[in-house]
N, C-alpha and C. Protein backbone atom coordinates (compact mmCIF):
# COMPACT_ATOMS: atom_id res chain seq x y z
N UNK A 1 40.58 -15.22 102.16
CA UNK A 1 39.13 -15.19 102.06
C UNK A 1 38.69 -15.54 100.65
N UNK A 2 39.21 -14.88 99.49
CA UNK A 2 39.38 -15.24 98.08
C UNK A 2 39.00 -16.46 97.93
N UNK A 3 39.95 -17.35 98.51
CA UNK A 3 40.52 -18.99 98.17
C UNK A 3 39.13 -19.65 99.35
N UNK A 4 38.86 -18.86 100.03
CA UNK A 4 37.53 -19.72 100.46
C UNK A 4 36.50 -19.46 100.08
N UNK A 5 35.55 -18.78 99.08
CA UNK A 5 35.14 -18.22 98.78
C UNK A 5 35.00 -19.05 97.42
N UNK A 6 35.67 -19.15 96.64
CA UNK A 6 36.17 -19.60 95.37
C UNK A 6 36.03 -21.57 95.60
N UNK A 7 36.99 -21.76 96.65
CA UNK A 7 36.55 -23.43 97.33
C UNK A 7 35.07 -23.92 97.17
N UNK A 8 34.50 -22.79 97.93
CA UNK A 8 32.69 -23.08 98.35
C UNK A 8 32.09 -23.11 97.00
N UNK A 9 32.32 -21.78 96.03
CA UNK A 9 31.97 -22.26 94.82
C UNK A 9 31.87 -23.02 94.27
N UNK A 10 33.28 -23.87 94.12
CA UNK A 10 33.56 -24.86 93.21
C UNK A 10 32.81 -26.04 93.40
N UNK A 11 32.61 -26.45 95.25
CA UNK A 11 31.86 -27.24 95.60
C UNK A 11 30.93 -27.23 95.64
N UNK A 12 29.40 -26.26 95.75
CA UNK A 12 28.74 -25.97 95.21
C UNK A 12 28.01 -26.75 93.88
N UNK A 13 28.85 -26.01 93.14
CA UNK A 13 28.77 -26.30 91.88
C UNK A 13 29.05 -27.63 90.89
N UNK A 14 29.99 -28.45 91.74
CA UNK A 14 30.21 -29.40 91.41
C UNK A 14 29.20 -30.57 91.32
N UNK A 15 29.24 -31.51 90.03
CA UNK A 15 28.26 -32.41 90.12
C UNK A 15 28.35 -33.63 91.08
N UNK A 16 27.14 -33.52 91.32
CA UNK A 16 27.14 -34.86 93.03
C UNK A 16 27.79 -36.22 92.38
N UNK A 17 28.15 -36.75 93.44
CA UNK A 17 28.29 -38.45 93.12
C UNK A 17 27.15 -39.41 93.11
N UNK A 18 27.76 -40.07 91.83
CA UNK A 18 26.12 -40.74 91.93
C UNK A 18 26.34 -41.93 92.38
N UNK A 19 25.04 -42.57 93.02
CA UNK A 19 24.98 -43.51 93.41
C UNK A 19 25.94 -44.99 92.89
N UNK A 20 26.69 -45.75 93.58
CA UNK A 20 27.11 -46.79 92.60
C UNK A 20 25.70 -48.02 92.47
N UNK A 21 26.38 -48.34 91.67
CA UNK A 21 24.99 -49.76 91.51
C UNK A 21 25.13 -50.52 92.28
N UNK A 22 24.12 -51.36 92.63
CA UNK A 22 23.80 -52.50 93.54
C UNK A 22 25.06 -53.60 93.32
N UNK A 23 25.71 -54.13 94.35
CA UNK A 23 26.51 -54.89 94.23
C UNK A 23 25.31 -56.62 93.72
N UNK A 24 25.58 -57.32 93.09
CA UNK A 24 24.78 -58.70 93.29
C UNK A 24 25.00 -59.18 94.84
N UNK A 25 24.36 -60.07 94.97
CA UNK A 25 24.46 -60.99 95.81
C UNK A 25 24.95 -61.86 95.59
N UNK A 26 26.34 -62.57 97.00
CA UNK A 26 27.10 -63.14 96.38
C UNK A 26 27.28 -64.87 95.74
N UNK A 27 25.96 -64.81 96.01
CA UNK A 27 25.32 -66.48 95.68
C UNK A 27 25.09 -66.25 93.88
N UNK A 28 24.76 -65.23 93.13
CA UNK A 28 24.76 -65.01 92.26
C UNK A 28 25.80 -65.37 91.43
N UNK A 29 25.10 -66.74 90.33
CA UNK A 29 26.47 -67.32 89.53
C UNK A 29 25.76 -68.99 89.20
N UNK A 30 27.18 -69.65 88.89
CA UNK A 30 26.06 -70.80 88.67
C UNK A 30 27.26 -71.95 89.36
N UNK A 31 26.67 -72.98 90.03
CA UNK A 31 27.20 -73.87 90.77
C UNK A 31 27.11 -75.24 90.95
N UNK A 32 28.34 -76.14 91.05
CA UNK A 32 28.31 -77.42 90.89
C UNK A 32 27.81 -78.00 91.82
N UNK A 33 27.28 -78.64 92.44
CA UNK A 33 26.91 -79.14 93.63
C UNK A 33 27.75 -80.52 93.87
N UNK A 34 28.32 -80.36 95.38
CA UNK A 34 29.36 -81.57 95.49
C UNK A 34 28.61 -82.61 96.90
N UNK A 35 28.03 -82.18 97.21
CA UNK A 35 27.84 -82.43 98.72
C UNK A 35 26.17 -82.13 98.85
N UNK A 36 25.50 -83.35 99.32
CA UNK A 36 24.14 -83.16 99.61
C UNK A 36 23.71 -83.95 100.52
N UNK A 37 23.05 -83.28 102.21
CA UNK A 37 22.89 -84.10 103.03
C UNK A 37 21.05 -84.17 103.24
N UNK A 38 20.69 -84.37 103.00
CA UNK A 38 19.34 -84.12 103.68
C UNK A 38 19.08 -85.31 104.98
N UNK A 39 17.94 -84.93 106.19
CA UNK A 39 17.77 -85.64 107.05
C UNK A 39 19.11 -86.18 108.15
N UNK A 40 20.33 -85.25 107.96
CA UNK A 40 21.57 -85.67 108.51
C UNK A 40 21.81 -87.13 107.62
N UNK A 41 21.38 -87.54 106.55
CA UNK A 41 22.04 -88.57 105.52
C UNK A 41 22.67 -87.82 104.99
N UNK A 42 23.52 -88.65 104.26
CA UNK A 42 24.39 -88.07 102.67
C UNK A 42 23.53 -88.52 101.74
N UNK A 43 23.52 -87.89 100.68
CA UNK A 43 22.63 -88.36 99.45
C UNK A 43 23.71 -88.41 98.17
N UNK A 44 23.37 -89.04 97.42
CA UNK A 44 24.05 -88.99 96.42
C UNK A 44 23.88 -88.60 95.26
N UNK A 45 22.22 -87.96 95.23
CA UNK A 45 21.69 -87.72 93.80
C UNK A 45 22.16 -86.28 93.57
N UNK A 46 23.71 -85.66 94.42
CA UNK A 46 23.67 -84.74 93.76
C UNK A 46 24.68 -84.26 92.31
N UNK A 47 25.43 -85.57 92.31
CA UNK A 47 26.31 -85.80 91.42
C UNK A 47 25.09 -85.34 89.74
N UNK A 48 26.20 -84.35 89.57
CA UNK A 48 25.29 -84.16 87.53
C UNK A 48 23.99 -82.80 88.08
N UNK A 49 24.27 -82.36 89.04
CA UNK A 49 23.24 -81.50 89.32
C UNK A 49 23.94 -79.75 89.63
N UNK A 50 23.72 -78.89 88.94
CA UNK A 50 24.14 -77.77 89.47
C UNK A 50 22.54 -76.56 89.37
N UNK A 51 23.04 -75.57 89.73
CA UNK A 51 21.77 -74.34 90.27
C UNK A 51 22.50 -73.05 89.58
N UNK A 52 21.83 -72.32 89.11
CA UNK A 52 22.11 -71.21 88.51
C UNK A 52 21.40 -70.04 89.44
N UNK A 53 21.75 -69.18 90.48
CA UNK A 53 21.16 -68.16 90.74
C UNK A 53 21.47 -66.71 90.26
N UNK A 54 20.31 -66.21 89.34
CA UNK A 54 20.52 -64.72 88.58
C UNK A 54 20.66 -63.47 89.89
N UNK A 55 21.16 -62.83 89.30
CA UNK A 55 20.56 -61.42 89.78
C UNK A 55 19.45 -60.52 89.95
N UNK A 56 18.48 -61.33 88.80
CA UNK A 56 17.22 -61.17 89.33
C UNK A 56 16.28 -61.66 90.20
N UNK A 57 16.67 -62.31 90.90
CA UNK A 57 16.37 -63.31 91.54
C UNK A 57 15.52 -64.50 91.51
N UNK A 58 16.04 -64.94 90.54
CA UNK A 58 15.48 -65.97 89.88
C UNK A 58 16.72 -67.03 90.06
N UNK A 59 16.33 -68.60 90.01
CA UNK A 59 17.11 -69.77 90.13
C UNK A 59 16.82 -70.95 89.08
N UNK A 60 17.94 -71.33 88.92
CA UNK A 60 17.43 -72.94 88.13
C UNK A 60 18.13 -73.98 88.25
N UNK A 61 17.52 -74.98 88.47
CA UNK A 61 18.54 -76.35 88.50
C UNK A 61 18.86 -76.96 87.53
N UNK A 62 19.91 -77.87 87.30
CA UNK A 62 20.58 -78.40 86.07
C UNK A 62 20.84 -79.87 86.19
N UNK A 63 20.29 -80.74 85.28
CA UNK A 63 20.53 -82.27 85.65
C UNK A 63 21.36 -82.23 84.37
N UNK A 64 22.57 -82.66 84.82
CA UNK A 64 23.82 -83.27 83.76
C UNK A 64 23.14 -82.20 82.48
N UNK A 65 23.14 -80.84 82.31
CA UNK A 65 23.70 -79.72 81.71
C UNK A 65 22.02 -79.62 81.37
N UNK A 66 20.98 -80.18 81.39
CA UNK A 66 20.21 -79.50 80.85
C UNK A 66 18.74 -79.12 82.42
N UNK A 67 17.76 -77.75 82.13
CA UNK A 67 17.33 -77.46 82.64
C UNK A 67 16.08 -78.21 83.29
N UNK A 68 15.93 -77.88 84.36
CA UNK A 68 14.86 -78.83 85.08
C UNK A 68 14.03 -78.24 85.10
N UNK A 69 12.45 -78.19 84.57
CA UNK A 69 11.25 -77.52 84.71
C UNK A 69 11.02 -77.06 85.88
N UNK A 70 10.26 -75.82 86.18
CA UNK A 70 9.88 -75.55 87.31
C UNK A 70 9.66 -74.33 87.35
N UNK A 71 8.83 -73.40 88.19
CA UNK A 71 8.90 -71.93 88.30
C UNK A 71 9.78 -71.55 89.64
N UNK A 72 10.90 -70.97 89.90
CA UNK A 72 11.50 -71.00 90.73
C UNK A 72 12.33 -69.21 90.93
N UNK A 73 11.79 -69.03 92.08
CA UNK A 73 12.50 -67.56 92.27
C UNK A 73 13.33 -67.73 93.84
N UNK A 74 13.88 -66.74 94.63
CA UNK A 74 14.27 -66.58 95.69
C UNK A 74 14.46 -65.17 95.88
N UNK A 75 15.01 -64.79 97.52
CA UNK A 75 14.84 -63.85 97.78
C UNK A 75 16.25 -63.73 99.27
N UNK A 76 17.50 -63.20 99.12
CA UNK A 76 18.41 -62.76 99.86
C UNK A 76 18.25 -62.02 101.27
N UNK A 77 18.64 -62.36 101.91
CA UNK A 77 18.70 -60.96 103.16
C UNK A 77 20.14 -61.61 103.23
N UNK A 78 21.29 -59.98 103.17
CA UNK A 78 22.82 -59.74 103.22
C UNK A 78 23.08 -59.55 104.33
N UNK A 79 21.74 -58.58 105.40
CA UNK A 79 22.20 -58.63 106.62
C UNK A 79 21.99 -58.95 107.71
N UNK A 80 21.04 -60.06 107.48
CA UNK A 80 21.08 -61.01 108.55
C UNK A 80 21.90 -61.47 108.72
N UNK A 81 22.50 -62.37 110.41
CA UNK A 81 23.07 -62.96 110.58
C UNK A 81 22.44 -64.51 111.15
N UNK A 82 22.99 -65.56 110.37
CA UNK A 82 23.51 -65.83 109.09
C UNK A 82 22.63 -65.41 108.25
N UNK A 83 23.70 -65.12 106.65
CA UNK A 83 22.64 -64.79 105.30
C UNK A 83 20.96 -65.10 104.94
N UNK A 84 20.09 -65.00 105.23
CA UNK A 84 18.63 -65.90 104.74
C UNK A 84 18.70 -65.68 103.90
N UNK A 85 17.71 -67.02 103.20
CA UNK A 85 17.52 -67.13 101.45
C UNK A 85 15.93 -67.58 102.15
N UNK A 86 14.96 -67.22 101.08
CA UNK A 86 14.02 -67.75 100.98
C UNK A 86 13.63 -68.51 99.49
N UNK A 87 13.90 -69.72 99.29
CA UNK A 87 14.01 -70.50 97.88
C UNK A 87 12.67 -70.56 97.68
N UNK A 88 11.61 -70.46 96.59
CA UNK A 88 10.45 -70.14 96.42
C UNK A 88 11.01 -71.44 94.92
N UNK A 89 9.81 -72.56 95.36
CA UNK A 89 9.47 -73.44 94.16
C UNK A 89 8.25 -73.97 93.67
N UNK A 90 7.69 -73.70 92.62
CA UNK A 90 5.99 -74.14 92.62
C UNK A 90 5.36 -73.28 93.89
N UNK A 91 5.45 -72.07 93.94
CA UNK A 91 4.67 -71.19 95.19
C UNK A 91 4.64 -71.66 96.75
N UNK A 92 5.24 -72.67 96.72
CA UNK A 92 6.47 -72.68 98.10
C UNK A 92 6.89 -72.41 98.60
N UNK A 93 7.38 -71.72 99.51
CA UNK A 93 8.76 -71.12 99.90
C UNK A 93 9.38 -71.81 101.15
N UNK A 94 10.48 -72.28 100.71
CA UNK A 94 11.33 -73.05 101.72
C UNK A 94 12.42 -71.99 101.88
N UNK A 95 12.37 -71.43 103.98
CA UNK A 95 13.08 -70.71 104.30
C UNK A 95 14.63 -71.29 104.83
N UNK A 96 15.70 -70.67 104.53
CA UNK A 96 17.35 -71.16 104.53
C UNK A 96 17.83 -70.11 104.91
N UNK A 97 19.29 -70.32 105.35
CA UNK A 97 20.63 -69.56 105.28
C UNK A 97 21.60 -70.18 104.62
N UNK A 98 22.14 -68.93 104.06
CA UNK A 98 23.61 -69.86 102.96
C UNK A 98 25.01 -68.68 103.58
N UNK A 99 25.95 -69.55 103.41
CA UNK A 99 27.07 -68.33 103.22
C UNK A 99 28.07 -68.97 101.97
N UNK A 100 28.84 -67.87 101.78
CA UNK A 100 29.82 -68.08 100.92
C UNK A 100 30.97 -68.09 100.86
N UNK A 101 31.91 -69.07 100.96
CA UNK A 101 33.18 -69.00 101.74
C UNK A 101 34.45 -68.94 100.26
N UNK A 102 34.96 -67.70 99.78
CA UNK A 102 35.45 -68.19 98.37
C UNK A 102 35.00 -68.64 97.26
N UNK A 103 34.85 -69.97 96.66
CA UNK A 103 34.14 -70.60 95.59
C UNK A 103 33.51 -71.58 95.99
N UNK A 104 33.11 -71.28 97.39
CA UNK A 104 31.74 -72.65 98.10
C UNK A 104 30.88 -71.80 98.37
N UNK A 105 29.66 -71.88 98.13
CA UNK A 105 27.85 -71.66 98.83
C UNK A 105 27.71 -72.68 99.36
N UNK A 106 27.02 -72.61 100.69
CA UNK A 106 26.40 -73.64 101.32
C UNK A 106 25.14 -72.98 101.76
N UNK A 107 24.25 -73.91 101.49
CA UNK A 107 22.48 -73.67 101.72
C UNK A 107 21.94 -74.82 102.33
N UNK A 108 21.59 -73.87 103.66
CA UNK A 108 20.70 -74.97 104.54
C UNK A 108 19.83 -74.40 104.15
N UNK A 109 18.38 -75.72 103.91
CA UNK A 109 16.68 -74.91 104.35
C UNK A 109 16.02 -76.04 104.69
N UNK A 110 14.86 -75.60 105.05
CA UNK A 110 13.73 -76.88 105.52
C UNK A 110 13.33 -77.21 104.58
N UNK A 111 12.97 -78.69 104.89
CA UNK A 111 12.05 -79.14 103.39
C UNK A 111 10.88 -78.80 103.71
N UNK A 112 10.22 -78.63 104.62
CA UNK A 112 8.85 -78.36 105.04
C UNK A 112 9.02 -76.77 104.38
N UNK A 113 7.78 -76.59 103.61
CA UNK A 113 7.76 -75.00 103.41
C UNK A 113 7.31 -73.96 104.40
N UNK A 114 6.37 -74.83 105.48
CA UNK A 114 5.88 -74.29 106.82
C UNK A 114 7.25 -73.86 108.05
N UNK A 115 8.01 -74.74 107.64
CA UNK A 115 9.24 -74.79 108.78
C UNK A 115 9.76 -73.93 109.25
N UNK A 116 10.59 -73.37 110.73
CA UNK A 116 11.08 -72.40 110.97
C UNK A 116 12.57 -72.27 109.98
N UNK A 117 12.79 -70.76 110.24
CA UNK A 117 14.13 -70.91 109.19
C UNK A 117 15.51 -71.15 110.17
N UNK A 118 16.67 -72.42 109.78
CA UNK A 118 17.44 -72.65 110.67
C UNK A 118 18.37 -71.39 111.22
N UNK A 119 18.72 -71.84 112.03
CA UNK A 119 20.00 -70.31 112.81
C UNK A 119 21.23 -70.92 112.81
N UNK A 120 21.55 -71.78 112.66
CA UNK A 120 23.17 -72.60 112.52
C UNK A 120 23.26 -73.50 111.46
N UNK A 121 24.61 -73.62 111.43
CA UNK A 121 25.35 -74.00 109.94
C UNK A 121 25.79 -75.60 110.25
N UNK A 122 25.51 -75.80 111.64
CA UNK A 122 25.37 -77.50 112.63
C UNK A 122 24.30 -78.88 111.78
N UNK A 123 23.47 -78.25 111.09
CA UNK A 123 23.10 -79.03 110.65
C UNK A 123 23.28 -80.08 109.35
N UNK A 124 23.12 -80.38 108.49
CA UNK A 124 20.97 -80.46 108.85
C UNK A 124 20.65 -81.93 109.92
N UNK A 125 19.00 -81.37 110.20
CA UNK A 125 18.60 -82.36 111.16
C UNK A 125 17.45 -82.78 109.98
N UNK A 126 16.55 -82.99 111.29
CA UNK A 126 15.40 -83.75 110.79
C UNK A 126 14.44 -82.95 110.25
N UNK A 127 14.08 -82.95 108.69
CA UNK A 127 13.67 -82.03 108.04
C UNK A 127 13.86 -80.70 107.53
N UNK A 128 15.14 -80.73 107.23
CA UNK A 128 16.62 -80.37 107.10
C UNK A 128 17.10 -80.36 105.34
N UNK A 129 17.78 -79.82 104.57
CA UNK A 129 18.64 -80.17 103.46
C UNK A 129 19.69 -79.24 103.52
N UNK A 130 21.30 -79.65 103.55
CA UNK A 130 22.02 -78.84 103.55
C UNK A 130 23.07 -78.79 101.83
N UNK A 131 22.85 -78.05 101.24
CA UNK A 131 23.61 -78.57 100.01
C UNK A 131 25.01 -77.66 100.00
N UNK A 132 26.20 -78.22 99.48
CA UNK A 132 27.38 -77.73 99.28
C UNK A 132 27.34 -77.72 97.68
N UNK A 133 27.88 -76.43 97.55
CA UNK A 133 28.47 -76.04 95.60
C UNK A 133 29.64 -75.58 95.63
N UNK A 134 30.25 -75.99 94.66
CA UNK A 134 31.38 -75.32 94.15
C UNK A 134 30.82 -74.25 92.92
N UNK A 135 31.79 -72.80 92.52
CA UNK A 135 31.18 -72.07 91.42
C UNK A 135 32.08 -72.43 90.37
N UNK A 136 30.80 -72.71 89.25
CA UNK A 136 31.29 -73.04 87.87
C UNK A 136 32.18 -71.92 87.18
N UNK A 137 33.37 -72.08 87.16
CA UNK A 137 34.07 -71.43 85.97
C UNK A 137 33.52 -71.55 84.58
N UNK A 138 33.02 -70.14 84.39
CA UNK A 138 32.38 -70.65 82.84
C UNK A 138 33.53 -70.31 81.76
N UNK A 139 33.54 -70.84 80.70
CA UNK A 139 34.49 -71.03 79.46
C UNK A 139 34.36 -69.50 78.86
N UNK A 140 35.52 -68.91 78.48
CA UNK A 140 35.17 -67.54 77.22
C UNK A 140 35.04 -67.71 76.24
């Protein structure tokens, strides 16, 4: 009885666990872009272009290393299925899904900012952009 008694105490008394912190989201990082289809074309302007997405949720694009003007935020859902992103540019918002397979993101969204948001990874169609990244290893 002692030893249970003494148990309950201890637990009791013991300080709680605290919360851990928010994991990021795993698009969070900065990325080369290898692959850009829009309209079911291939495009090619994505060569020299990468995207930086913070943890605050904020984004930026990169033409051959330097920054591209713009006001640009976004916004994650982890548990949808598939991932949604809502990419917000110039008060826009073009709705997407991305996943992350290892050191690839892939982001479909509409170019229309009105557009429904896609449900498959089949695309893109018509009015459509699907972009592929690789993540930048940054230097120490």
């Amino acid at each position: 009885m002692t030893s249970l008694v003494l148990g309950l105490a201890l637990a009791v008394g013991a300080p709680a666990l605290k919360d851990r912190a928010p994991k990021d989201p795993p698009l969070v990082g900065r990325w080369a872009a290898s692959d850009l289809v829009i309209n079911g074309q291939a495009d090619p302007q994505a060569r020299g272009l990468e995207y930086e997405f913070t943890a605050g949720g904020g984004w930026v694009i990169y033409q051959h290393g330097q920054p591209v003007e713009g006001a640009r935020s976004y916004t994650a859902d982890l548990k949808a299925k598939p991932r949604a992103i809502d990419l917000v540019e110039n008060a826009d918002t073009y709705p997407g899904i991305f996943k992350v397979e290892g050191d690839t993101l892939v982001v479909l969204f509409q170019l229309n900012a009105k557009g429904d948001r896609p449900t498959r990874f089949d695309g893109p169609g018509a009015g459509q952009m699907k972009l592929v990244m690789k993540r930048v290893k940054l230097r120490d």
